[in-house]
Structure formats: C-alpha cells, structure tokens
C-alpha atoms as a PDB file:
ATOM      1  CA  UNK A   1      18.675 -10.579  32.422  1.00  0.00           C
ATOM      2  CA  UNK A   2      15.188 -12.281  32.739  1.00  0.00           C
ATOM      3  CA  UNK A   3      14.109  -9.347  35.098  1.00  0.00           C
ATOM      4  CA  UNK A   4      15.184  -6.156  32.744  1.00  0.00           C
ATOM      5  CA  UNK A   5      12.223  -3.423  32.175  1.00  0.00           C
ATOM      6  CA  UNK A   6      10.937  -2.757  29.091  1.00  0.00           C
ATOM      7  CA  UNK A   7      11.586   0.172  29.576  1.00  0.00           C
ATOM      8  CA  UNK A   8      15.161   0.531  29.442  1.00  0.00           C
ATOM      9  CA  UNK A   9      14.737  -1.361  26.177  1.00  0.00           C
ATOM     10  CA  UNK A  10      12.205   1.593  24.723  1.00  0.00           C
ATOM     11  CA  UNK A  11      14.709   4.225  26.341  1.00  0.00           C
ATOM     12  CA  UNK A  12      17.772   2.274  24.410  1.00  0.00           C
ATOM     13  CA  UNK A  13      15.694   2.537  20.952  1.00  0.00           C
ATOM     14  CA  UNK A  14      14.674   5.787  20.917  1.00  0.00           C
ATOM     15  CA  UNK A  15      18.892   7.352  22.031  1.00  0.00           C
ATOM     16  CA  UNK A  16      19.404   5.177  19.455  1.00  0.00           C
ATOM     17  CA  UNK A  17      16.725   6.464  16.653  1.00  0.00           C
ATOM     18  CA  UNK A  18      17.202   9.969  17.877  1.00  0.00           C
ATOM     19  CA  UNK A  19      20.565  10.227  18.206  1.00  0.00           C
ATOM     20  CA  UNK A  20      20.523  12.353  21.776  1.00  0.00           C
ATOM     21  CA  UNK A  21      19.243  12.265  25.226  1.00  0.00           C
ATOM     22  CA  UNK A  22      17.482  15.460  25.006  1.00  0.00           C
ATOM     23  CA  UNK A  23      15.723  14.617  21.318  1.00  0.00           C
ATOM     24  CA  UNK A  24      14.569  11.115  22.728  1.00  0.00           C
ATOM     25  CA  UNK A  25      13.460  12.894  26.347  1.00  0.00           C
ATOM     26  CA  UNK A  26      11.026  15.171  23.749  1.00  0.00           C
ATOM     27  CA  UNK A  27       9.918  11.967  22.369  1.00  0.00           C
ATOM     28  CA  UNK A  28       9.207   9.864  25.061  1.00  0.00           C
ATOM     29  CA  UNK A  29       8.231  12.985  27.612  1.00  0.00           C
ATOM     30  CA  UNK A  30      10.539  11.887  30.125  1.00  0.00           C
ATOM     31  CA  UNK A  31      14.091  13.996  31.541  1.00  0.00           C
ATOM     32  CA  UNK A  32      17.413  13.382  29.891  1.00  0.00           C
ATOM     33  CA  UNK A  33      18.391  11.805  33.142  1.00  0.00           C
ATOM     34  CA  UNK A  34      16.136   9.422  33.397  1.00  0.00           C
ATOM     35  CA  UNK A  35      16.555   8.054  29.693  1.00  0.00           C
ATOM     36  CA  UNK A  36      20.896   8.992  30.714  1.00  0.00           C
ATOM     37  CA  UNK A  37      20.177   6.190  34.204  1.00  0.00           C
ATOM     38  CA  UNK A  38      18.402   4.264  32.104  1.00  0.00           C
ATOM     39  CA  UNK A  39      21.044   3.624  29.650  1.00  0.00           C
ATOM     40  CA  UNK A  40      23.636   2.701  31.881  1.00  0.00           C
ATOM     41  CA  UNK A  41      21.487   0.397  33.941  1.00  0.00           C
ATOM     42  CA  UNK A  42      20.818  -1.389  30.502  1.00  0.00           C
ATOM     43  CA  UNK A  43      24.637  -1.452  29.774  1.00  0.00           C
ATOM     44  CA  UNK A  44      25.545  -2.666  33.145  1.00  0.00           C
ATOM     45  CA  UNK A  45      22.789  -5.175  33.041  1.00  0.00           C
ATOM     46  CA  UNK A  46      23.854  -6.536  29.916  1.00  0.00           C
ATOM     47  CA  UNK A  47      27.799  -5.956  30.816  1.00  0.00           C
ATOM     48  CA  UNK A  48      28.107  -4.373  27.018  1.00  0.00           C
ATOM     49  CA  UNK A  49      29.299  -0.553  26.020  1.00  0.00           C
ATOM     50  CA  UNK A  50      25.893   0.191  23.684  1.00  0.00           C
ATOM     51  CA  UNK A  51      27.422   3.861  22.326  1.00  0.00           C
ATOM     52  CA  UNK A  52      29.949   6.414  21.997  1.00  0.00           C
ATOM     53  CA  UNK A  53      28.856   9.410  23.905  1.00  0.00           C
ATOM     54  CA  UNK A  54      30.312  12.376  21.541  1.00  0.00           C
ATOM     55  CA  UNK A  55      30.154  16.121  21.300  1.00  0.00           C
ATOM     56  CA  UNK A  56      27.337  15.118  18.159  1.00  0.00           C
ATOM     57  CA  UNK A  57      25.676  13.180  20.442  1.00  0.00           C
ATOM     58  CA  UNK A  58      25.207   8.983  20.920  1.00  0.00           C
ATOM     59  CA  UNK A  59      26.063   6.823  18.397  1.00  0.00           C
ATOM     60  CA  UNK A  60      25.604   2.759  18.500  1.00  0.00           C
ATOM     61  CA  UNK A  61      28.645   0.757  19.016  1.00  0.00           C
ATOM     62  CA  UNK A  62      28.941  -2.482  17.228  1.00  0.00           C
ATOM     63  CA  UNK A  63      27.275  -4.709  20.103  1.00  0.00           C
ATOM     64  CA  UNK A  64      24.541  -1.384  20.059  1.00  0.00           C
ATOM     65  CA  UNK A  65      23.778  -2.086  16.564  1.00  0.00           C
ATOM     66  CA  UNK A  66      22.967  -5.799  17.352  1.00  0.00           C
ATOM     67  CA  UNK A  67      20.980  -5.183  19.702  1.00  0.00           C
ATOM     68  CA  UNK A  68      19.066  -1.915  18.217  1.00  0.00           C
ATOM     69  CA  UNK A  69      16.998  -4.642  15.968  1.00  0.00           C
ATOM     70  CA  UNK A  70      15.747  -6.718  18.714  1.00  0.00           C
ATOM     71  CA  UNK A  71      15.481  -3.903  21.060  1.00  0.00           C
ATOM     72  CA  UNK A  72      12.701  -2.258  18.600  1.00  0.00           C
ATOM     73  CA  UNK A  73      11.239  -5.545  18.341  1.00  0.00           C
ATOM     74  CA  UNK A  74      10.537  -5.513  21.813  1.00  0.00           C
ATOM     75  CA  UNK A  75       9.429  -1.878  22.225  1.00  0.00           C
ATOM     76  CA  UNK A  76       7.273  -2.255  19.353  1.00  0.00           C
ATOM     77  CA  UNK A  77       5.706  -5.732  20.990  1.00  0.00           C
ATOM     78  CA  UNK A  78       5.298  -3.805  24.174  1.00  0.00           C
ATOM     79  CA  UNK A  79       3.559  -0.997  22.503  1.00  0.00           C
ATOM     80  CA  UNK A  80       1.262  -2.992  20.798  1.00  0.00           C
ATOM     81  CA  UNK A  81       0.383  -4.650  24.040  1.00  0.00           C
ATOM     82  CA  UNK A  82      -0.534  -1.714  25.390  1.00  0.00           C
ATOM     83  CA  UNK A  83      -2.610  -0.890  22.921  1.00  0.00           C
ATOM     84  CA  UNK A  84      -4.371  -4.176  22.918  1.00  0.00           C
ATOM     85  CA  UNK A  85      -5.039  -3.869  26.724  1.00  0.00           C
ATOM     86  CA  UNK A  86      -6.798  -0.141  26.388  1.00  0.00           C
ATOM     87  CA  UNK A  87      -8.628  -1.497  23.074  1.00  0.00           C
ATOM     88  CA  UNK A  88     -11.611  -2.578  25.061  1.00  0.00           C
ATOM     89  CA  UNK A  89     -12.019   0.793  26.178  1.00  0.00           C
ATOM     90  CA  UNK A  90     -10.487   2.388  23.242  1.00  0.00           C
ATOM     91  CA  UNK A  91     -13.090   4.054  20.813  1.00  0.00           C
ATOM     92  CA  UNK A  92     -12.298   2.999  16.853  1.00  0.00           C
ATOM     93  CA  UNK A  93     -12.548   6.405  15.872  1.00  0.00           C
ATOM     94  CA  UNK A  94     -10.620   9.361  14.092  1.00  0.00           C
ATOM     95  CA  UNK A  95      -8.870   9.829  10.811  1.00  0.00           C
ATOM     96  CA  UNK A  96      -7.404   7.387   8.502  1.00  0.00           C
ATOM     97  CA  UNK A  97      -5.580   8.722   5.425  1.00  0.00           C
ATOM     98  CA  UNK A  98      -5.786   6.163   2.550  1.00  0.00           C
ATOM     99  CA  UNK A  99      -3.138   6.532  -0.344  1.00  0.00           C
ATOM    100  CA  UNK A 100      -3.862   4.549  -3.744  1.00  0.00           C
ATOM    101  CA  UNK A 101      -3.566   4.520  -7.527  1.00  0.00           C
ATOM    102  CA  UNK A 102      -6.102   6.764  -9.497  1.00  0.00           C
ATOM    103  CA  UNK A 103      -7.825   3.627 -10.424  1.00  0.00           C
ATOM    104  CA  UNK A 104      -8.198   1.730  -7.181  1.00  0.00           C
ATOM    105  CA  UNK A 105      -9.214   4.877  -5.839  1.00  0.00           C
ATOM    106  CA  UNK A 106     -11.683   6.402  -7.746  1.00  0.00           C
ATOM    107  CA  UNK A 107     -13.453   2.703  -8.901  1.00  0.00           C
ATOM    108  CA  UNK A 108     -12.883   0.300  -6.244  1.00  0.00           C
ATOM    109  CA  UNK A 109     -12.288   2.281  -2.667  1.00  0.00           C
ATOM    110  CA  UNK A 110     -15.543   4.285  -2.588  1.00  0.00           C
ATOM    111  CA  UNK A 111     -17.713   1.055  -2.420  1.00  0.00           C
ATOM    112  CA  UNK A 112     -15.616  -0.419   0.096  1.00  0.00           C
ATOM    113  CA  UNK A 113     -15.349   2.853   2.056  1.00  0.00           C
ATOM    114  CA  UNK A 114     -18.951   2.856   2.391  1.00  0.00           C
ATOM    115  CA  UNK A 115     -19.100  -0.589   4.154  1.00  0.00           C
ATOM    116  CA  UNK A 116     -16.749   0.325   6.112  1.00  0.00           C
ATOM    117  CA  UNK A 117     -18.949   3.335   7.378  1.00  0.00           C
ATOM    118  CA  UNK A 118     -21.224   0.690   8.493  1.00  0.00           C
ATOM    119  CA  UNK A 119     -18.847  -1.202  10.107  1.00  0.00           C
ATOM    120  CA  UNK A 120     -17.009   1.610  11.810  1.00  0.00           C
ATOM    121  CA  UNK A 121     -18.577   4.256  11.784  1.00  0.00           C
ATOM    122  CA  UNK A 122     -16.548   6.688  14.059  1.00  0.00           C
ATOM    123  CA  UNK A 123     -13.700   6.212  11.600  1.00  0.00           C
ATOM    124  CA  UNK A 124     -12.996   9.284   8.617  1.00  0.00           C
ATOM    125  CA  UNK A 125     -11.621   7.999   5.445  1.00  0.00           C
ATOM    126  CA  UNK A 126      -9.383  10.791   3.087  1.00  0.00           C
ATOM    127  CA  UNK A 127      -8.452   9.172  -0.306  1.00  0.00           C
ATOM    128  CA  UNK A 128      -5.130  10.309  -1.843  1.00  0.00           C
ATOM    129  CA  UNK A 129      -5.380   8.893  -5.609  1.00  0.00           C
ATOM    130  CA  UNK A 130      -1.642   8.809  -6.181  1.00  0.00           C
ATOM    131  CA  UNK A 131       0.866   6.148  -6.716  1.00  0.00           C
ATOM    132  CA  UNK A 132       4.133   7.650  -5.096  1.00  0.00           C
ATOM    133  CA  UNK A 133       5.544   5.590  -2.147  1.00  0.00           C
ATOM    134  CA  UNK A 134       6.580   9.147  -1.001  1.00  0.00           C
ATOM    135  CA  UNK A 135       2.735   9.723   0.314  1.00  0.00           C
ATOM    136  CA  UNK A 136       3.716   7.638   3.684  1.00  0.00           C
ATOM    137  CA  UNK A 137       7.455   8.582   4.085  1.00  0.00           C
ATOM    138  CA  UNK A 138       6.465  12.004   4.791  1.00  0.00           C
ATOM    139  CA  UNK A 139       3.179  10.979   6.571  1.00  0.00           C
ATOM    140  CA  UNK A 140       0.988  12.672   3.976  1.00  0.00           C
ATOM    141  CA  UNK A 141      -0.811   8.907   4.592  1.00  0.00           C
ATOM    142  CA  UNK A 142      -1.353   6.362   7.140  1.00  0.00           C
ATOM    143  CA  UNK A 143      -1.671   3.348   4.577  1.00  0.00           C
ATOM    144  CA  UNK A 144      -1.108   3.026   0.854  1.00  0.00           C
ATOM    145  CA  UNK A 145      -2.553   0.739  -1.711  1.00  0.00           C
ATOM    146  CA  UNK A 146       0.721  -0.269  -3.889  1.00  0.00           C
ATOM    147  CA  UNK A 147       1.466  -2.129  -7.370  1.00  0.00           C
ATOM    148  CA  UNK A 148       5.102  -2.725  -6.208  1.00  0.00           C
ATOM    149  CA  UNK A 149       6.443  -3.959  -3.128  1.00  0.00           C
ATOM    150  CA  UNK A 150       7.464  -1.092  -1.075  1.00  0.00           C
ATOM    151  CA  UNK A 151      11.463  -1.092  -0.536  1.00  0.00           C
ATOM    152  CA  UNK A 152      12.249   1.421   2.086  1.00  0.00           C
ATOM    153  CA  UNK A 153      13.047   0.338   5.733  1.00  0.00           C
ATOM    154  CA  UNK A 154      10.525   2.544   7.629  1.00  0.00           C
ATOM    155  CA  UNK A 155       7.372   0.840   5.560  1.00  0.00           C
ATOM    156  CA  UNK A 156       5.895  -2.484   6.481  1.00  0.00           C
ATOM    157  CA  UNK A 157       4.106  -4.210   3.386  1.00  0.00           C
ATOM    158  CA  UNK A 158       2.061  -7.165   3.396  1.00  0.00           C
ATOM    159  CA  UNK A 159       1.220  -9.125  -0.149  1.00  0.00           C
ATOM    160  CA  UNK A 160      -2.676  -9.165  -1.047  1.00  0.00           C
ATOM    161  CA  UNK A 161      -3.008 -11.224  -4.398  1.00  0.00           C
ATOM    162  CA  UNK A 162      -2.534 -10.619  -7.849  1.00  0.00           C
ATOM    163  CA  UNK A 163      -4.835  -8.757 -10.278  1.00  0.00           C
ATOM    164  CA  UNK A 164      -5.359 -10.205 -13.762  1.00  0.00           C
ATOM    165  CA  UNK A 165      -5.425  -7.631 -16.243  1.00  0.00           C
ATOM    166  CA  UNK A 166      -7.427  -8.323 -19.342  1.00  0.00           C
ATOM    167  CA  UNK A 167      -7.571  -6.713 -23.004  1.00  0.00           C
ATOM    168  CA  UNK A 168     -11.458  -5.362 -22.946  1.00  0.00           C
ATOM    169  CA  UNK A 169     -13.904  -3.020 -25.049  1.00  0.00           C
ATOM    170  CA  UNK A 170     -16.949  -1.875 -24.741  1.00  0.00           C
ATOM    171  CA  UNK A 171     -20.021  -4.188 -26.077  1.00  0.00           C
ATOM    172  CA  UNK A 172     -20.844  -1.199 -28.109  1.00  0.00           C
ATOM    173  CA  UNK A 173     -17.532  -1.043 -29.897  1.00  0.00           C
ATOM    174  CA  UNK A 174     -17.072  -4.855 -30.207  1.00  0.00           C
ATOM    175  CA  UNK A 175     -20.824  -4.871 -31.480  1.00  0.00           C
ATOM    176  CA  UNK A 176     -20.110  -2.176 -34.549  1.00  0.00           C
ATOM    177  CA  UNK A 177     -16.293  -3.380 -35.060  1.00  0.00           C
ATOM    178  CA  UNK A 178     -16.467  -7.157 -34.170  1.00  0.00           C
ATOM    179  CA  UNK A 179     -14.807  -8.990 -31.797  1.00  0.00           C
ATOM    180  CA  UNK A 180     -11.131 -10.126 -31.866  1.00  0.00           C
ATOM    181  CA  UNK A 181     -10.328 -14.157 -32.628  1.00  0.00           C
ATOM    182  CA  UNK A 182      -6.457 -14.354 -32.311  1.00  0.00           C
ATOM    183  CA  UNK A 183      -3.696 -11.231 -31.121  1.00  0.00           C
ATOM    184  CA  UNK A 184      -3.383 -10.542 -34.644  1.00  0.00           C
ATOM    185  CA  UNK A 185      -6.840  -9.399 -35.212  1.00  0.00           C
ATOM    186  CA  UNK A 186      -5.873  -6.355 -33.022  1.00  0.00           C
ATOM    187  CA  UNK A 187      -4.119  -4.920 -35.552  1.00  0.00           C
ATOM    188  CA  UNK A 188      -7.172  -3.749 -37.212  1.00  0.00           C
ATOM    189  CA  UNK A 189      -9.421  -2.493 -34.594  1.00  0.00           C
ATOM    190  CA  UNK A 190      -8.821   1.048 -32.833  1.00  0.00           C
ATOM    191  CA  UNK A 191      -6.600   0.780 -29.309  1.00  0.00           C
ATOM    192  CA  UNK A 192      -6.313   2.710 -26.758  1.00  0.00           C
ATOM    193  CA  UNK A 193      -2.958   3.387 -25.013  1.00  0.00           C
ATOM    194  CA  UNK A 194      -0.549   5.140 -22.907  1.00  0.00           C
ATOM    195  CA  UNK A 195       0.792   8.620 -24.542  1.00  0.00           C
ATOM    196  CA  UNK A 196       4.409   8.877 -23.530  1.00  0.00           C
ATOM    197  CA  UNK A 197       4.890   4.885 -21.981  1.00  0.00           C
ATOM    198  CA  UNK A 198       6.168   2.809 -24.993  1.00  0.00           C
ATOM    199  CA  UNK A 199       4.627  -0.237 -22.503  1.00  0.00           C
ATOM    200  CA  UNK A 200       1.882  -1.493 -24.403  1.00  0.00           C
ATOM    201  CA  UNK A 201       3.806  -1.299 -27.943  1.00  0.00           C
ATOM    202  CA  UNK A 202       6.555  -3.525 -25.891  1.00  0.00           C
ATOM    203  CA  UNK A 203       3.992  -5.970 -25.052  1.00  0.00           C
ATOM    204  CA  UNK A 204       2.343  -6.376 -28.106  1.00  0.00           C
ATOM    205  CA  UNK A 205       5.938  -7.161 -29.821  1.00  0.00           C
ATOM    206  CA  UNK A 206       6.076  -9.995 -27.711  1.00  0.00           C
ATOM    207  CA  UNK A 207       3.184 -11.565 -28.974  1.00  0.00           C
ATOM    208  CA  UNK A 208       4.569 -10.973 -32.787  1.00  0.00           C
ATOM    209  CA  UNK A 209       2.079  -7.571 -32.738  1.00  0.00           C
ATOM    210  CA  UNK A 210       4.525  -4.956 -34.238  1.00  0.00           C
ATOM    211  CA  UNK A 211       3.389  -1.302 -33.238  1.00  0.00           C
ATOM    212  CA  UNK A 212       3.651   2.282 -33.062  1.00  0.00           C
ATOM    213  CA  UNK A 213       2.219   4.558 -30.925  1.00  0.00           C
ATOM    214  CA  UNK A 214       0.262   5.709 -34.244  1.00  0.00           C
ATOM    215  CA  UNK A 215      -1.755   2.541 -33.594  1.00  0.00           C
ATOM    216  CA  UNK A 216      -3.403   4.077 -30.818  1.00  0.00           C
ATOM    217  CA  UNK A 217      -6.085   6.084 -31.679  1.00  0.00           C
ATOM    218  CA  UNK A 218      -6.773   7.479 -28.256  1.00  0.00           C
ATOM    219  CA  UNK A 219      -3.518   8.024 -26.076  1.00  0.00           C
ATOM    220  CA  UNK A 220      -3.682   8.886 -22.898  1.00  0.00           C
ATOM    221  CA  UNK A 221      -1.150   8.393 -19.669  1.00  0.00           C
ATOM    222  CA  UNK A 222      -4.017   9.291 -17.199  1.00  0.00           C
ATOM    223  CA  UNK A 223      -5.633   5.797 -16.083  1.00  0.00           C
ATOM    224  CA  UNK A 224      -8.586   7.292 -15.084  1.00  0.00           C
ATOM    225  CA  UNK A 225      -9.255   8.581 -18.541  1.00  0.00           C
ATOM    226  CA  UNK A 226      -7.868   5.724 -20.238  1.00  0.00           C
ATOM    227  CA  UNK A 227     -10.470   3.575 -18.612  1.00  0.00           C
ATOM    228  CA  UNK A 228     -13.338   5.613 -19.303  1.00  0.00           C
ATOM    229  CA  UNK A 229     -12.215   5.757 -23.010  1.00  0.00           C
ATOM    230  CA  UNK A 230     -12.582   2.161 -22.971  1.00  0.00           C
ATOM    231  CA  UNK A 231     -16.385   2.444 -21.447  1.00  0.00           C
ATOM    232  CA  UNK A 232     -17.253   5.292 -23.948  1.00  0.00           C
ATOM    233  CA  UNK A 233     -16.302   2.763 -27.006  1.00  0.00           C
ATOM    234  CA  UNK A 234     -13.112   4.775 -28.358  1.00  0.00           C
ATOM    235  CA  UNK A 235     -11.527   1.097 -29.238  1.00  0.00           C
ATOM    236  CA  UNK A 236      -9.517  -1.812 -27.681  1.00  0.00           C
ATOM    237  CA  UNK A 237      -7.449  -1.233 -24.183  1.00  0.00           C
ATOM    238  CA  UNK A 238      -6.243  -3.017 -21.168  1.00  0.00           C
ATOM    239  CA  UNK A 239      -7.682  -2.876 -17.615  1.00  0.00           C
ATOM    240  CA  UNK A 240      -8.220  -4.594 -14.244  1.00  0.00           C
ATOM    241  CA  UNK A 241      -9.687  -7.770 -15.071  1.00  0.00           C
ATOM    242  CA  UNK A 242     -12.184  -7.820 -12.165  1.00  0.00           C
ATOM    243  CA  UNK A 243     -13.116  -3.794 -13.087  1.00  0.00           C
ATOM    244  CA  UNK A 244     -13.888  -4.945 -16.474  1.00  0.00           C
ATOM    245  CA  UNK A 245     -15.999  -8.192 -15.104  1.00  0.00           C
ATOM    246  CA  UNK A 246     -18.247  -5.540 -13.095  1.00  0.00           C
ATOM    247  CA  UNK A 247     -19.412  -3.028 -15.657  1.00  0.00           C
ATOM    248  CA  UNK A 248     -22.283  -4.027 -17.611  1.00  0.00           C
ATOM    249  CA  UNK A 249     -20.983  -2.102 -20.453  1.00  0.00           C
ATOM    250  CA  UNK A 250     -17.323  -3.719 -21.187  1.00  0.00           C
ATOM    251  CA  UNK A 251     -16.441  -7.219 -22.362  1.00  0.00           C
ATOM    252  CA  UNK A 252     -13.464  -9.199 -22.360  1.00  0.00           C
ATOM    253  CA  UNK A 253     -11.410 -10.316 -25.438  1.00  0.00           C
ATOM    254  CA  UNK A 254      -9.428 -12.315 -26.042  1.00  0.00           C
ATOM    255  CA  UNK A 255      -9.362 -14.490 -22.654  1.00  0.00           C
ATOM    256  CA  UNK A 256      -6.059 -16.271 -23.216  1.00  0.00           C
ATOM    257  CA  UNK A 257      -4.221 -13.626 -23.863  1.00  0.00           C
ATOM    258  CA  UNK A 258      -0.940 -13.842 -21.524  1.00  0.00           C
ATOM    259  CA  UNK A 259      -1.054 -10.453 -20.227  1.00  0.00           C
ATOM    260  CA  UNK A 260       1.376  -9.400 -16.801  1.00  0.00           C
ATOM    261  CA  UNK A 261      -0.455  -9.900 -13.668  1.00  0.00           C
ATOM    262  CA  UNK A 262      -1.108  -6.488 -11.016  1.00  0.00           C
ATOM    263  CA  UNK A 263       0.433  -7.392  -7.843  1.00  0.00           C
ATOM    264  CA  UNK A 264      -1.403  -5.712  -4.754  1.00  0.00           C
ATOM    265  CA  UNK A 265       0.717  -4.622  -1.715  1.00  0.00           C
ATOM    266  CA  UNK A 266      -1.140  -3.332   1.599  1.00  0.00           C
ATOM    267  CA  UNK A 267       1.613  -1.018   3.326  1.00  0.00           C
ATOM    268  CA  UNK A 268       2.375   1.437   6.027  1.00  0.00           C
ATOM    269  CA  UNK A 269       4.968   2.994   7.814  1.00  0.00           C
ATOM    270  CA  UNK A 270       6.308   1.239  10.866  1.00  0.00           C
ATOM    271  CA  UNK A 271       5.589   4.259  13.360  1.00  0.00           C
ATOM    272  CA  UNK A 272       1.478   3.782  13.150  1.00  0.00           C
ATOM    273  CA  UNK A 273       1.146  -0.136  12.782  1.00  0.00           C
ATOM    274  CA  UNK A 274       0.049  -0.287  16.326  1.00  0.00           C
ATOM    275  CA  UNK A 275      -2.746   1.576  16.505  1.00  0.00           C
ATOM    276  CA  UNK A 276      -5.595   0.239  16.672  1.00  0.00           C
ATOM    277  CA  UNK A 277      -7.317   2.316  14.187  1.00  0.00           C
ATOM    278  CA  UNK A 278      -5.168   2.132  11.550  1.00  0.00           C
ATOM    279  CA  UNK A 279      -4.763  -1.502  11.943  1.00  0.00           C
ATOM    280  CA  UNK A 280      -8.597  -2.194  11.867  1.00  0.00           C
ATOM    281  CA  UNK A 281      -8.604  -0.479   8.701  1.00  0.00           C
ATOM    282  CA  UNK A 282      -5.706  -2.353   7.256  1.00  0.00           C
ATOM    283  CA  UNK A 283      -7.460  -5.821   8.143  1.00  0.00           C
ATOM    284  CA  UNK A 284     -10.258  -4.776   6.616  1.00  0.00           C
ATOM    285  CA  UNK A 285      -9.094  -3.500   3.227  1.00  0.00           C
ATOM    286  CA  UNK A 286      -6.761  -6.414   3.546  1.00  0.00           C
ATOM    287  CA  UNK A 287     -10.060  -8.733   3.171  1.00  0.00           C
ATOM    288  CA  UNK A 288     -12.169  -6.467   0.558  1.00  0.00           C
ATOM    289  CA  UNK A 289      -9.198  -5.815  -1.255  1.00  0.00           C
ATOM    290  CA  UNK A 290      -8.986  -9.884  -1.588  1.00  0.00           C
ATOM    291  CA  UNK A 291     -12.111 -10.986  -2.421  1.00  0.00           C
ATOM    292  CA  UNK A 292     -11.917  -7.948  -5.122  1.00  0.00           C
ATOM    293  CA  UNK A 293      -8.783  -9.323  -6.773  1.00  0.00           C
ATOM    294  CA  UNK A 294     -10.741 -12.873  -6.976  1.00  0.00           C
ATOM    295  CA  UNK A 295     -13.453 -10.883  -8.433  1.00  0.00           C
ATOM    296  CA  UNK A 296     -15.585 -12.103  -5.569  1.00  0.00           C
ATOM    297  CA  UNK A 297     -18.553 -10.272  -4.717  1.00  0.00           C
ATOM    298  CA  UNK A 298     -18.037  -8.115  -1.400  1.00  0.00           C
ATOM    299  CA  UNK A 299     -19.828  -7.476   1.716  1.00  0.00           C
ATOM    300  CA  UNK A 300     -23.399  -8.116   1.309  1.00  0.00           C
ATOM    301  CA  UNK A 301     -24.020  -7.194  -2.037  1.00  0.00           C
ATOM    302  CA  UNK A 302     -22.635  -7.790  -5.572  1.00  0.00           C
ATOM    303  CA  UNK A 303     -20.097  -5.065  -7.425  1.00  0.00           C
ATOM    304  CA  UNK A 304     -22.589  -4.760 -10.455  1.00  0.00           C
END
C-alpha cells in the first residue's frame, strides 16, 4: 500500500470522471491499455472491485465511490507539486480571465489591474463585468469575483470579508436639499432605486419607512448607472461603503443606519486551481480585494 504510484491513483480519477478508458486515454495522452493495467494493478493492490465494466462504459462501485474523493485529492496534490517544482523555471505569464459584478469591475478592478501590471507583468487581464456563476462553469472565466457563495461542486470559493454598504449622496445634492438626521427624514428627499427589484422598498419597511417605487425618482436596475446617478446629484441611494469613502464628490448619511452587509467570495473552478498563474492572481486579488473591503488604502498609493 505505502509503495502505490500516483499514478494509478490519477489513472483511477480520470476512468472515473470520464466514464471510459478511451475518453480518459484522450485526457491524460496515454493508451487505453495502459490506463486498462493500471486499473487492475490499483484494484489488486488495494484487494477492492473499483467499477462495473459495462457496454456504457465504467462506472464506480460503492468502495470506487469512497475512494474517488481521496483519490482526486491525491491527484490534485500531485499536480500541484508538479507545478510547484517547474515554478522556478516557469514564466508567470499568459491570460487570466477575470469575471465580476458591473461595479467591482468597472470601479475597483482597473486600479488593481494596473498594479498588478507592475507586479506581473507577463500576465493579460480580460474583465467580464457580469454576475452569473455560469461565467466559470463553462470556462468563459478562470476566476470570478462573487456576492454569494458559489454552490456548485466543480467551483472552489474562498471568503474575502464583508462590504458595508452605506446610504450616500452627492455633497452637491445634500448641500441644496440638506442632509438626513433620522430614517424618516428620507421620506422627503429624492432616492434613487432599483426599477423592477422591490429590494430597497423591502428594506426601508423594516425601518418603519413605508414606500413605493413612486418614491424613487430615478430607477434604474443597472448598478453602474445607479451609482453614477448618485455622483451626478439625482438624490439619495445605496452603495459600497468603501466606493462612496473614495470619491471626493459623495458623502455618507446617515452612518448608523443598519443596512445588509456585501459578502465577497474569491472563486474558481477546480480544474485551473493549480496553475500557477491563475493562482498568483487569485492571491493577489485575494489581498487588494481585502484591504479594499477595510477601505484600506492599496499598494503604494491612496484610492482618492
């Protein structure tokens, strides 16, 4: 047992993931019976039947399944150890395909993209400014820059922090209109708000606010627009709390407000995790992406 080669255990994983010898020899490059010997030393070794060989191919018997988990464990540990061994000759360079919300990616990405062209500069960013979870499912990205906790299987997720969102104007607006003591007070100033989501009109009831979407003056579902409309002055909305703290022309209201938190999820899909590429870019928006949500200044210079 102590003396089994690793790669029996990546041979096991892909029959297993693929379904066939001859769809897991296209995968790995190798002849269907060299992945077929390689399977039955493993079972022999291990003195366990791992699948039903069938007309539709292999499929994992109930000590297979066990086993599938930790087998892709270790094929994925032994992959990434690989990796790590050719990084010191491995260039950082190529193509990384960044998915995010319209926000994050139009205000917040482009800064940090550009100290990361410092940093790395054989890497090429593409931006996708979308919030579907779809974008790495069907590999139209390598990572993705999430508000919800990514529940498929095939994605890996790790938690960043949590953005405070904030009820904001800009200084403009406040300065012809006044500024806001108590929730209430809202009531009488000019909002902006989503067009079709009844979200905002369900917050404000629970703060004893009663609303309709008549209360918004400017409606809009498009967060891009909606957060210029607060820049431009068109009334009262709701935004990224560290966004708002960066523009010289907005102001928080209302500080104590108990608005919902904007959890931050790095993700990606399980097949590209180990390469070394990908993975220096995920550290690194990992960190900006932090000090952001604290509403830190990053890299060397200040957000303003």
């Amino acid at each position: 047992m102590a003396d089994i080669d690793w790669n029996l255990i990546k041979s096991f994983v892909t029959v297993a993931e693929t379904g066939s010898l001859s769809a897991a020899a296209r995968k790995l490059a190798a002849s269907q019976p060299t992945l077929g010997r390689h399977i039955a030393e493993l079972e022999q070794a291990l003195g366990v039947t791992l699948f039903r060989r069938g007309r539709r191919g292999y499929a994992l018997t109930e000590a297979g399944s066990t086993l599938y988990e930790r087998g892709r464990a270790v094929s994925e540990q032994a992959s990434a150890f690989s990796l790590l061994a050719l990084g010191s000759v491995e260039a950082i360079e190529g193509t990384v395909r960044i998915a995010a919300s319209e926000v994050v990616a139009a205000y917040v990405l482009p800064e940090m993209m550009t100290r990361l062209g410092v940093e790395e500069p054989g890497i090429e960013v593409e931006i996708v400014a979308s919030n579907q979870v779809e974008n790495l499912l069907r590999r139209d990205a390598d990572i993705a820059i999430r508000m919800v906790k990514p529940a498929q299987n095939e994605l890996v997720a790790r938690k960043v922090a949590d953005i405070p969102l904030r009820a904001c104007a800009a200084r403009s607006y406040l300065d012809r209109r006044g500024r806001p003591l108590e929730p209430g007070d809202l009531a009488g100033h000019d909002l902006i708000g989503f067009d079709r989501s009844d979200e905002i009109i369900r917050g404000f009831a629970q703060f004893g606010v009663p609303l309709t979407r008549n209360a918004f003056r400017f409606r809009t579902d498009n967060q891009i627009v909606l957060w210029e409309a607060v820049r431009a002055g068109n009334g009262i909305g709701f935004g990224q709390q560290p966004l708002a703290d960066r523009d010289p022309l907005v102001e928080t209201v209302l500080p104590d407000l108990a608005l919902p938190t904007l959890p931050v999820w790095l993700a990606m899909h399980r097949d590209v995790r180990t390469s070394v590429r990908i993975r220096r870019v995920a550290d690194f928006l990992y960190e900006e992406l932090k000090r952001y949500s604290a509403g830190a200044a990053s890299g060397a210079n200040s957000a303003r």
